[in-house]
Protein backbone atom coordinates (compact mmCIF):
# COMPACT_ATOMS: atom_id res chain seq x y z
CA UNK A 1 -41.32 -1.54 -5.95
CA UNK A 2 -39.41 -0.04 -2.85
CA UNK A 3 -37.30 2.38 -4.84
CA UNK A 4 -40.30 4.02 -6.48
CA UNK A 5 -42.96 3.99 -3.28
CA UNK A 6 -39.61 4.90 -0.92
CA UNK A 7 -39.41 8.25 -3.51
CA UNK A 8 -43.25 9.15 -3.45
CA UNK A 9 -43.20 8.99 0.46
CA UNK A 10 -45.36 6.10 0.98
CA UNK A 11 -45.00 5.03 4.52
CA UNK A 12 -43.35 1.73 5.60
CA UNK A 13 -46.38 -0.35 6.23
CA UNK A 14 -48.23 0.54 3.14
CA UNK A 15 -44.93 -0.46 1.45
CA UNK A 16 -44.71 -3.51 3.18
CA UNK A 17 -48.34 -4.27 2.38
CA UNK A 18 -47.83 -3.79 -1.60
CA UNK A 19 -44.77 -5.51 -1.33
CA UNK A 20 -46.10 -8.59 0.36
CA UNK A 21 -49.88 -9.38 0.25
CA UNK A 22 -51.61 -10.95 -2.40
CA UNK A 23 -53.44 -8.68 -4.73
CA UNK A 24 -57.68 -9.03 -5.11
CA UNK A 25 -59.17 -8.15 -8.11
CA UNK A 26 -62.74 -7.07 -8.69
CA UNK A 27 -64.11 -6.00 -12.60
CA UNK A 28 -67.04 -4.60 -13.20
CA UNK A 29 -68.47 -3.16 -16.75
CA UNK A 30 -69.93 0.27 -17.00
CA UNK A 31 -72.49 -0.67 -20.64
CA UNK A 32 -73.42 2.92 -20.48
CA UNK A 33 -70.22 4.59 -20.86
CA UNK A 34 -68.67 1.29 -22.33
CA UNK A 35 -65.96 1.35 -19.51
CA UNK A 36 -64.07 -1.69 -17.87
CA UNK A 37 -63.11 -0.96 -14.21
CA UNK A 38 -59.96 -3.05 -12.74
CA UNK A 39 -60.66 -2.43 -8.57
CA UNK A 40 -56.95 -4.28 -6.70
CA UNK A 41 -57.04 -4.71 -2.99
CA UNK A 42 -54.86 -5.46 -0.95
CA UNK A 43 -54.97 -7.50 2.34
CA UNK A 44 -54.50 -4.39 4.40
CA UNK A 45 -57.50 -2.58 2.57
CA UNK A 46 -55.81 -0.78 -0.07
CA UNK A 47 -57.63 0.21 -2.92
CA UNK A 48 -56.56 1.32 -6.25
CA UNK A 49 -58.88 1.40 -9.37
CA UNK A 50 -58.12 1.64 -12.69
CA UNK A 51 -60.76 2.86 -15.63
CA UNK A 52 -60.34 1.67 -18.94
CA UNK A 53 -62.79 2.97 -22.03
CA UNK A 54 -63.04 0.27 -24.35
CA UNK A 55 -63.10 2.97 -27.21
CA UNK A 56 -59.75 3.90 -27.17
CA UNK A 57 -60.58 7.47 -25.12
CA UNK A 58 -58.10 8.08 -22.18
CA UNK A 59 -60.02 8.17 -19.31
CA UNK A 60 -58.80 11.13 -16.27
CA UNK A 61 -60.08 10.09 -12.75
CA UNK A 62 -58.58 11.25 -9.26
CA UNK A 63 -57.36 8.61 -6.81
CA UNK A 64 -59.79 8.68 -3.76
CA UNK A 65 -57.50 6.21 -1.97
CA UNK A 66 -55.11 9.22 -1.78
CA UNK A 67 -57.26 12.52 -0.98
CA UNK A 68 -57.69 12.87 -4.40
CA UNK A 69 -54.00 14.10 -4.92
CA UNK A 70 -53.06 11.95 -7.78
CA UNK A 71 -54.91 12.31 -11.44
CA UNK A 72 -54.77 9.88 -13.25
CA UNK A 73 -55.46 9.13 -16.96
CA UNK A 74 -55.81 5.02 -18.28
CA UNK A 75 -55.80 3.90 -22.13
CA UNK A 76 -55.19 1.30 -24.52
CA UNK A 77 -52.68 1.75 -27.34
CA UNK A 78 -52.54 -1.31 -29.65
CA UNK A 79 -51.08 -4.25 -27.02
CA UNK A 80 -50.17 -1.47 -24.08
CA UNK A 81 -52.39 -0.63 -21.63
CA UNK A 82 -51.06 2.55 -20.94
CA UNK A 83 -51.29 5.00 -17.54
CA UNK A 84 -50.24 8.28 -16.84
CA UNK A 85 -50.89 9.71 -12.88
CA UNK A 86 -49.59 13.12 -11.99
CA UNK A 87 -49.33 14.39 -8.44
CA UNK A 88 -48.34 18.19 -8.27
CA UNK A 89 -47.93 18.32 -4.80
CA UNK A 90 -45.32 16.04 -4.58
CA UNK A 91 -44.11 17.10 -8.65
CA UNK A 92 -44.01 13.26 -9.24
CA UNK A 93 -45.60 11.66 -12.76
CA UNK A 94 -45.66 8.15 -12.92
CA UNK A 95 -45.67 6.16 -16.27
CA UNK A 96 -46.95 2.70 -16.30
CA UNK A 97 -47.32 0.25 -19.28
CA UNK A 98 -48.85 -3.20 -18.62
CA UNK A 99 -48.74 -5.73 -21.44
CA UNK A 100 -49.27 -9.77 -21.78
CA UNK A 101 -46.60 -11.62 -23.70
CA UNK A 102 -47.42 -15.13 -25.20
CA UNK A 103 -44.06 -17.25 -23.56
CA UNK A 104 -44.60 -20.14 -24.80
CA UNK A 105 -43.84 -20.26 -29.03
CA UNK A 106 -47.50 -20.99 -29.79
CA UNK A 107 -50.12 -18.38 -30.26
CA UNK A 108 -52.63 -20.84 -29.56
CA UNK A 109 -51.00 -21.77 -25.96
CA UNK A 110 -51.44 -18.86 -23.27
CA UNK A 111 -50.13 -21.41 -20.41
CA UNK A 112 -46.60 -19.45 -20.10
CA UNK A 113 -47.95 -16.22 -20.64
CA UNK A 114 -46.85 -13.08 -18.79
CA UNK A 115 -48.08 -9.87 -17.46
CA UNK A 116 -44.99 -7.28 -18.20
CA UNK A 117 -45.12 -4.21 -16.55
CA UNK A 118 -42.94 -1.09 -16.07
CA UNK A 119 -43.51 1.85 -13.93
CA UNK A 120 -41.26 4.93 -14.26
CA UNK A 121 -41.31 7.60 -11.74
CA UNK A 122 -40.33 11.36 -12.72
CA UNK A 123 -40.10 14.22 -10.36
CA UNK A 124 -38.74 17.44 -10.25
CA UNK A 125 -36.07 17.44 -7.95
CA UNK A 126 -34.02 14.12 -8.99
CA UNK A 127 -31.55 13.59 -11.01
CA UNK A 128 -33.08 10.72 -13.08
CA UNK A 129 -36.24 8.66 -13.46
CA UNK A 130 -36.79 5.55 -10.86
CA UNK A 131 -37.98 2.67 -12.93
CA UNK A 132 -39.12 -0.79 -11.58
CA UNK A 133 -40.01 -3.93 -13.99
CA UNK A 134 -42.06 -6.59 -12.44
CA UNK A 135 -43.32 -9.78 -14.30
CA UNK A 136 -46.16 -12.22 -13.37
CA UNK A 137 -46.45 -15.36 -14.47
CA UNK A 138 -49.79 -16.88 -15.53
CA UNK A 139 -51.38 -19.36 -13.62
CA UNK A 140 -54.62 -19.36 -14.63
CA UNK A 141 -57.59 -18.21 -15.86
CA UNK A 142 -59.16 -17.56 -19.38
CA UNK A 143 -56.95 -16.28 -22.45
CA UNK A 144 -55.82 -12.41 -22.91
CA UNK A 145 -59.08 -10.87 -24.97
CA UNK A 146 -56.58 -9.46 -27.88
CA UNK A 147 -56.83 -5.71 -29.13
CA UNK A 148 -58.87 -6.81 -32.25
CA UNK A 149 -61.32 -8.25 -29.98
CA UNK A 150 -61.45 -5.44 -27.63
CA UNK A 151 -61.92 -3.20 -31.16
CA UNK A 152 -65.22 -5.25 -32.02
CA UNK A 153 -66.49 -5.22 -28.63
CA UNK A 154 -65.86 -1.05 -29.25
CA UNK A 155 -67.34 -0.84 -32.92
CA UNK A 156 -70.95 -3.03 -31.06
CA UNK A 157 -70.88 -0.63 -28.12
CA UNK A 158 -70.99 2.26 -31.38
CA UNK A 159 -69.81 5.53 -31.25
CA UNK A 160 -66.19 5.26 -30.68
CA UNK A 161 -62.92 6.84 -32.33
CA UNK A 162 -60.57 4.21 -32.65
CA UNK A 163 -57.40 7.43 -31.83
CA UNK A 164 -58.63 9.24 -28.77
CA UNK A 165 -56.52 9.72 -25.98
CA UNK A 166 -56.25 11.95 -22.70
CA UNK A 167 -53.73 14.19 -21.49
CA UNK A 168 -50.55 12.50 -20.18
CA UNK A 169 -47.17 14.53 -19.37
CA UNK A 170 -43.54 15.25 -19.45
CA UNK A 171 -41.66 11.79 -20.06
CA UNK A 172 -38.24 11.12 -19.80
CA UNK A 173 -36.26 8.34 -20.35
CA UNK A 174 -37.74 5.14 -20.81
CA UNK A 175 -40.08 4.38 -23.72
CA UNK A 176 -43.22 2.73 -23.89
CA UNK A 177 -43.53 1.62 -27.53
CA UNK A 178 -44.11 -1.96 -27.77
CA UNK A 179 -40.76 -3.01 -29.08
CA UNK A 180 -38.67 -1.21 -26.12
CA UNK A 181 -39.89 -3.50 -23.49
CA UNK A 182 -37.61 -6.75 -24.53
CA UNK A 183 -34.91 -5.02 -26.56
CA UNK A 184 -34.69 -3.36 -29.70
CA UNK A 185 -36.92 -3.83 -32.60
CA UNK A 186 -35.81 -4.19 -36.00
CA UNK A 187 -36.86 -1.53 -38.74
CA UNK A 188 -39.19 -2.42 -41.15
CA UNK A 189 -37.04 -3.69 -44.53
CA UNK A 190 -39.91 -1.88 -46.97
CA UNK A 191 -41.55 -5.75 -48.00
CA UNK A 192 -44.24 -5.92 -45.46
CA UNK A 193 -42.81 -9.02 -43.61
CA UNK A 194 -44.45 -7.70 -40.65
CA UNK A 195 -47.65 -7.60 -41.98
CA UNK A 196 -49.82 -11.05 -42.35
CA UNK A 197 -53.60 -10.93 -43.45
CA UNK A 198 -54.93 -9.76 -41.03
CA UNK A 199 -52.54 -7.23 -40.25
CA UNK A 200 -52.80 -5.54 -43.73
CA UNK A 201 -56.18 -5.70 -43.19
CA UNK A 202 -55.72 -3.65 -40.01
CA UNK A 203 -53.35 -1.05 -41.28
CA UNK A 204 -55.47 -0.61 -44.38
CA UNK A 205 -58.43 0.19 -42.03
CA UNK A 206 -56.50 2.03 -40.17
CA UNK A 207 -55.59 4.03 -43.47
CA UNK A 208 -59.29 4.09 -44.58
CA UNK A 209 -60.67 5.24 -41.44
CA UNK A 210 -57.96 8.14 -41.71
CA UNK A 211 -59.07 9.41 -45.48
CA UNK A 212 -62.63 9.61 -44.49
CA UNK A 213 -61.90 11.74 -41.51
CA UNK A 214 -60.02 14.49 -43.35
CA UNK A 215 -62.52 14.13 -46.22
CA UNK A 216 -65.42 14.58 -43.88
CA UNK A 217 -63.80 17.45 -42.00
CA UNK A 218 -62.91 19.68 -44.90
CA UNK A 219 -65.98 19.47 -46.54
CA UNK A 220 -67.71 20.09 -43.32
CA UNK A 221 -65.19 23.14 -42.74
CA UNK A 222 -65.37 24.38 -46.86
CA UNK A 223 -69.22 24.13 -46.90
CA UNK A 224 -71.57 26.88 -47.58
CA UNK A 225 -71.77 27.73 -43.48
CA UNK A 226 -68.67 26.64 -41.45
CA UNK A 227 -69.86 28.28 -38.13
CA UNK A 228 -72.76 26.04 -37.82
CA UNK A 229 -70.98 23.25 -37.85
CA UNK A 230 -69.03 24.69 -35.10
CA UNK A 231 -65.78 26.00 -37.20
CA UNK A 232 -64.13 29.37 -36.52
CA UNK A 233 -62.32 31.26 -39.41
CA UNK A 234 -59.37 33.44 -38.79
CA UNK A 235 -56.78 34.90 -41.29
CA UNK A 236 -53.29 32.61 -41.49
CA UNK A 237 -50.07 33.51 -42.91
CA UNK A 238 -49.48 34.26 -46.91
CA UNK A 239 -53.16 34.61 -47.50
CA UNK A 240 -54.46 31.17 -45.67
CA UNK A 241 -57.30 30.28 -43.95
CA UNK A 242 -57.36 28.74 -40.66
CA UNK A 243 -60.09 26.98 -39.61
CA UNK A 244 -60.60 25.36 -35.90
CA UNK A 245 -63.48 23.74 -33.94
CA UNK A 246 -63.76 21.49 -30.91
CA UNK A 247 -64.26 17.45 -31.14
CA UNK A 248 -67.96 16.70 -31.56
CA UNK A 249 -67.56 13.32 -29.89
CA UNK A 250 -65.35 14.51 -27.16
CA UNK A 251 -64.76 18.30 -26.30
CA UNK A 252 -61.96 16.59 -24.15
CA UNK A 253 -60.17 15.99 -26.83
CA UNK A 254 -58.05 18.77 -28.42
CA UNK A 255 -59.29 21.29 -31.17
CA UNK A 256 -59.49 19.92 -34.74
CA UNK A 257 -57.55 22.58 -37.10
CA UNK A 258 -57.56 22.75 -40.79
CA UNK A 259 -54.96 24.94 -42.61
CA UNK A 260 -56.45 25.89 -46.24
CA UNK A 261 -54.50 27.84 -49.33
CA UNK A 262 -54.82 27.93 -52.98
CA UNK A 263 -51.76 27.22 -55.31
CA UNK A 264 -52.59 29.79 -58.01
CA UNK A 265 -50.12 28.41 -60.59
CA UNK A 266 -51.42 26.50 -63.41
CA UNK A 267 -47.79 24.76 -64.14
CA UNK A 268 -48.31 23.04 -61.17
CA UNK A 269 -50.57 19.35 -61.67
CA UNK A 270 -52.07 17.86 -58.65
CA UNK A 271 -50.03 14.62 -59.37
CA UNK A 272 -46.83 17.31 -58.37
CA UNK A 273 -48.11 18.55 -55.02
CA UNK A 274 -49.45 14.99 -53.97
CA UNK A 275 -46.12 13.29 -54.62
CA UNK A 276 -44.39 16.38 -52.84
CA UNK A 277 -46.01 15.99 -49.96
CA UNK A 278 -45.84 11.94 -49.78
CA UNK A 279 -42.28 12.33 -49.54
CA UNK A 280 -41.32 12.31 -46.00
CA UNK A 281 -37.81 14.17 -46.67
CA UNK A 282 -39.94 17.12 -48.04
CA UNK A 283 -41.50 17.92 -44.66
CA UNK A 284 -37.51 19.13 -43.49
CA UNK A 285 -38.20 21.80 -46.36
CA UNK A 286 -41.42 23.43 -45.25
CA UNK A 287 -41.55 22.73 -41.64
CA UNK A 288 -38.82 24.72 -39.67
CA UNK A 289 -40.10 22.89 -36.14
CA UNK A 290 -39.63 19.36 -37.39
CA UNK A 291 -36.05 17.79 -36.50
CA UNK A 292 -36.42 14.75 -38.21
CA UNK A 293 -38.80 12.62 -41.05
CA UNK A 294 -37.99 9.64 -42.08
CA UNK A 295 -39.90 6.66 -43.71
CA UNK A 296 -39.83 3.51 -41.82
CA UNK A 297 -41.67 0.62 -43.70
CA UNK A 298 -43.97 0.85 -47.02
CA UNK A 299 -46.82 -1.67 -46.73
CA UNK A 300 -48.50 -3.97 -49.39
CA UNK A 301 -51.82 -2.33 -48.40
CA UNK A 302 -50.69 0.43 -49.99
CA UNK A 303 -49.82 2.21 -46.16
CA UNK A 304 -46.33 3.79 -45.61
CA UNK A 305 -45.11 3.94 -42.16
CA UNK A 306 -43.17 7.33 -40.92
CA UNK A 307 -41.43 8.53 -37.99
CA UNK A 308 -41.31 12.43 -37.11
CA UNK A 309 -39.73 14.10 -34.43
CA UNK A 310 -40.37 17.73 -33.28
CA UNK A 311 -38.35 20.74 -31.72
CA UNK A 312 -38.98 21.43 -28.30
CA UNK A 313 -40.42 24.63 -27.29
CA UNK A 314 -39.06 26.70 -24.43
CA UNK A 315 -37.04 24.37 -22.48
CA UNK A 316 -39.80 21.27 -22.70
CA UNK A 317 -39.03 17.91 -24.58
CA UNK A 318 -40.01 17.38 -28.22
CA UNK A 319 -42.26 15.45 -29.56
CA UNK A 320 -42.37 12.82 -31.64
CA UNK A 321 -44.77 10.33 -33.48
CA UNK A 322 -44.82 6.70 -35.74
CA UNK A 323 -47.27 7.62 -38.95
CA UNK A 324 -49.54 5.33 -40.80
CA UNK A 325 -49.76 7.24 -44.16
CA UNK A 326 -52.17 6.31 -46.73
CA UNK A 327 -52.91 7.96 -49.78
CA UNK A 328 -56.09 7.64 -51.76
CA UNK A 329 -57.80 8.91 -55.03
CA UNK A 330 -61.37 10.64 -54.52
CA UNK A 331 -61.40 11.40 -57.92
CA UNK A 332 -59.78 13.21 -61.27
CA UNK A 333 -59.11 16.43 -58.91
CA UNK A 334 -58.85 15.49 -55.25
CA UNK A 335 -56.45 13.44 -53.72
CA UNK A 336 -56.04 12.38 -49.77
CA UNK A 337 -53.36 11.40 -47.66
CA UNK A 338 -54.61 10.54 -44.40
CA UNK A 339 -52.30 10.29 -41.27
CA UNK A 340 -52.52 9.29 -38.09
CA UNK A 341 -50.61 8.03 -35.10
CA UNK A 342 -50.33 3.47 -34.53
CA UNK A 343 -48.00 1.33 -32.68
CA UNK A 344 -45.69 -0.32 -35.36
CA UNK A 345 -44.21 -4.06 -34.31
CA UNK A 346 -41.39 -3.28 -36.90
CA UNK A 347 -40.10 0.15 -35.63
CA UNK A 348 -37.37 0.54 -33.73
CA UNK A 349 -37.28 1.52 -30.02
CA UNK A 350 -38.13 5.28 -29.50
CA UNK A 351 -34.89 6.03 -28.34
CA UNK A 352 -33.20 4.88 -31.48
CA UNK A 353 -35.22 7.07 -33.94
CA UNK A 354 -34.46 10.25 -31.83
CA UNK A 355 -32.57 13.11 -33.59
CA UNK A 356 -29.00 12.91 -32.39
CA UNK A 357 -28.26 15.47 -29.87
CA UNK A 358 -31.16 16.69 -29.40
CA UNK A 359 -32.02 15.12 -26.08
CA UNK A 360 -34.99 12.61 -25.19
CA UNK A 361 -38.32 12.99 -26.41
CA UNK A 362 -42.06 12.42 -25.43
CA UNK A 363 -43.86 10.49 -27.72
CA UNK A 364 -47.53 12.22 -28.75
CA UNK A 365 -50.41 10.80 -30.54
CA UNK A 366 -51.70 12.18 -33.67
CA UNK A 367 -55.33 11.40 -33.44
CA UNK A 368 -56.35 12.11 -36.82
CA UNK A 369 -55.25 14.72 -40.01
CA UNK A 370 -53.33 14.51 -43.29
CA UNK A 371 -53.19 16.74 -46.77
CA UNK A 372 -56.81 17.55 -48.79
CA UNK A 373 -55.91 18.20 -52.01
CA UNK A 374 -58.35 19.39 -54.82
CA UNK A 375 -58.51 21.03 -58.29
CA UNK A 376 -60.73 24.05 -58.02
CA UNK A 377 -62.92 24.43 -60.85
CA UNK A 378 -61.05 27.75 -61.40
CA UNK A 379 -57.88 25.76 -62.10
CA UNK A 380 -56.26 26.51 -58.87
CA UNK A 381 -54.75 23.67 -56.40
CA UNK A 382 -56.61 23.49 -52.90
CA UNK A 383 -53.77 22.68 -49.94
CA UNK A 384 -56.05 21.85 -46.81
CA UNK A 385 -53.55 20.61 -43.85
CA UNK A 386 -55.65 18.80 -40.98
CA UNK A 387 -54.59 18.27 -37.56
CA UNK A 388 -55.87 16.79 -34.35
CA UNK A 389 -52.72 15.91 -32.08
CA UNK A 390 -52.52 14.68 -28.24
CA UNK A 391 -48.96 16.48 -27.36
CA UNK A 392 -49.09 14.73 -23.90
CA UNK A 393 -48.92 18.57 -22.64
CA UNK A 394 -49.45 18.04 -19.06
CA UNK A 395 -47.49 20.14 -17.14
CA UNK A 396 -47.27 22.46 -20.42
CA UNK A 397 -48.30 26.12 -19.85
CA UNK A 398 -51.68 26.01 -21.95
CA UNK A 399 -49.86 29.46 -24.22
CA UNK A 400 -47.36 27.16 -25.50
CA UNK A 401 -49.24 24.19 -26.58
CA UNK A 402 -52.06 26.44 -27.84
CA UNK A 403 -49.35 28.68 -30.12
CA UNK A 404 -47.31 25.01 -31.24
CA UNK A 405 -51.27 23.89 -32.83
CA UNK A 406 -51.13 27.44 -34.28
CA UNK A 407 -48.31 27.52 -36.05
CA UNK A 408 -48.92 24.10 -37.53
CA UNK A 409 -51.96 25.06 -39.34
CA UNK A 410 -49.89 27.79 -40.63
CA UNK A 411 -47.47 25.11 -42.55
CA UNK A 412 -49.86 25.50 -45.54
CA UNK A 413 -48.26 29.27 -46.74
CA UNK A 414 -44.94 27.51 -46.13
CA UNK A 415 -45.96 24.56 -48.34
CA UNK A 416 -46.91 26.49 -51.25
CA UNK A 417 -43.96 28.96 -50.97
CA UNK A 418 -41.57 25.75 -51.47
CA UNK A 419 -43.98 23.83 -54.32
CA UNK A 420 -43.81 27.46 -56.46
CA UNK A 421 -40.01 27.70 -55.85
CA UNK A 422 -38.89 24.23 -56.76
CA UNK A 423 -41.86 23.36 -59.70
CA UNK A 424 -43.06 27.46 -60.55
């Protein structure tokens, strides 16, 4: 850990002491906020503690140990336990995943397993990211409580959103996605040998959970009074409606957005706009910010895995994201295809996917969204875009990552333009 503490300006003994002495660690369970806290010690009285929500939410805390300069934000993301601490005085973010892997060949035997982790240090003024890998080796102890248990324990505590994250930053470099820690992964080959019972299982959940949000949102936003259920209404481009309110479970989270337009053209079946917009080659058409869409993997469950990556805006990184799609019938005359943001075993490393030439890019979390889609009983095709999206926009000016949401919504006039040209 030298090279990274040496950089942040940690003095010698302190260095020494997280170098040498044995770790103590204390947990303690918080039942009214459902939060785990990890407290490490060290022999010369260090103290660093970590705060993990077992709901998914990214929790931001301030490190006392250090005057309260670093802020710090702890989640869990399918295997990774993921955090992000930012120090502006010093213009240093640190990245650092933490993961166990099962050694041994048996799933059943955790007596060679391993603690991986990674820390990656950005700041300002050097000319690339320090990184440092350290591995522990088990010695003993009970067995790693897996992310489907730590999902149960979440679904008893009740009232959790399985997609909620905190604000993280600017990352360069090194990725974090579960296949970039031993190599690259492989890309899915489109027959699902990824996914075992259970896994469909989880993806299809995954895909359900996703539906129902969009469906519950729209009809919440398209009721007979929006604004007390929170939604504002402004006027979008080509005659949509734009619709935005803040996270009733968390007004930490970012604003929930719904782009709505009608398709006045009676040529034009529902069957044609949904299979439009399930192809993920279509979203180059209408989306002048997106850089790349491709699909990844199509699942038995029905789910279709996609990767997306994003412009930048005004010097800072794009973005990019790995999609669970998965599209489902409501009836005769609506149609959803939920979307939202997993950790895929079969994708390949982040770095791989990017767009060539277009530099490195920071990988965001779409919490929850997709395409509404409805005959009116006028005739007329209801486009409703949702979007909830973690950019990891710390250290973006609030302007930009307010006007990139903005502009998003507006995708819907764009949409139709393109359906009417190519089917009209």
């Amino acid at each position: 850990m030298s090279p990274l503490t040496q950089h942040l300006g940690i003095p010698w003994v302190v260095r020494q002491a997280v170098e040498k002495f044995t770790p103590q660690l204390r947990y303690s369970y918080d039942e009214e906020k459902n939060e785990l806290s990890v407290a490490t010690t060290l022999t010369a009285g260090l103290t660093k503690t970590i705060r993990l929500n077992l709901c998914g939410l990214g929790v931001e805390q301030n490190d006392e140990d250090a005057g309260g300069a670093w802020k710090s934000s702890t989640r869990i993301e399918g295997t990774v336990l993921k955090t992000v601490q930012r120090n502006d005085s010093l213009d240093a973010t640190l990245y650092e995943t933490r993961r166990i892997i099962n050694d041994s060949g048996d799933p059943n035997d955790h007596s060679k397993d391993q603690l991986w982790y990674t820390a990656q240090l950005h700041k300002d003024n050097l000319p690339q990211d320090i990184i440092v890998n350290r591995y522990f080796d088990r010695v003993s102890g009970p067995p790693p409580l897996d992310e489907t248990h730590l999902c149960s324990l979440a679904e008893e505590r009740g009232g959790c959103e399985s997609e909620q994250t905190g604000d993280s930053g600017e990352k360069q470099g090194i990725s974090t996605e579960e296949s970039s820690t031993r190599g690259c992964g492989t890309p899915g080959h489109g027959d699902g040998r990824v996914e075992g019972h259970d896994e469909g299982n989880k993806f299809k959940q995954m895909g359900e959970q996703a539906v129902s949000a969009v469906k519950n949102l729209v009809d919440s936003a398209l009721g007979s009074d929006p604004s007390t259920a929170g939604w504002s209404l402004s006027s979008g481009k080509g005659g949509s409606r734009i619709f935005q309110r803040e996270d009733e479970t968390d007004r930490k989270l970012p604003v929930v957005g719904i782009g709505v337009i009608l398709l006045k053209n009676m040529d034009i079946s529902l069957e044609t706009v949904v299979n439009y917009l399930a192809e993920p080659e279509n979203k180059l058409e209408f989306d002048s910010q997106i850089l790349k869409a491709v699909k990844l993997d199509d699942l038995p469950c029905g789910a279709r895995i996609m990767y997306q990556a994003f412009k930048g805006q005004w010097g800072f990184a794009g973005r990019d994201f790995t999609l669970l799609c998965y599209q489902k019938k409501i009836s005769d005359k609506r149609v959803i295809l939920g979307i939202c943001s997993l950790d895929y075993p079969n994708a390949p490393a982040a770095a791989d996917l990017w767009p060539s030439g277009a530099g490195t890019f920071v990988r965001a979390t779409f919490l929850k969204g997709g395409y509404d889609l409805q005959v009116l009983a006028s005739g007329d095709v209801q486009i409703s875009f949702v979007s909830q999206a973690d950019l990891k926009a710390y250290g973006v000016p609030a302007w930009i990552n307010k006007r990139v949401k903005a502009e998003q919504l507006n995708i819907v006039a764009s949409i139709k333009e393109h359906i009417e040209k190519r089917f009209g």
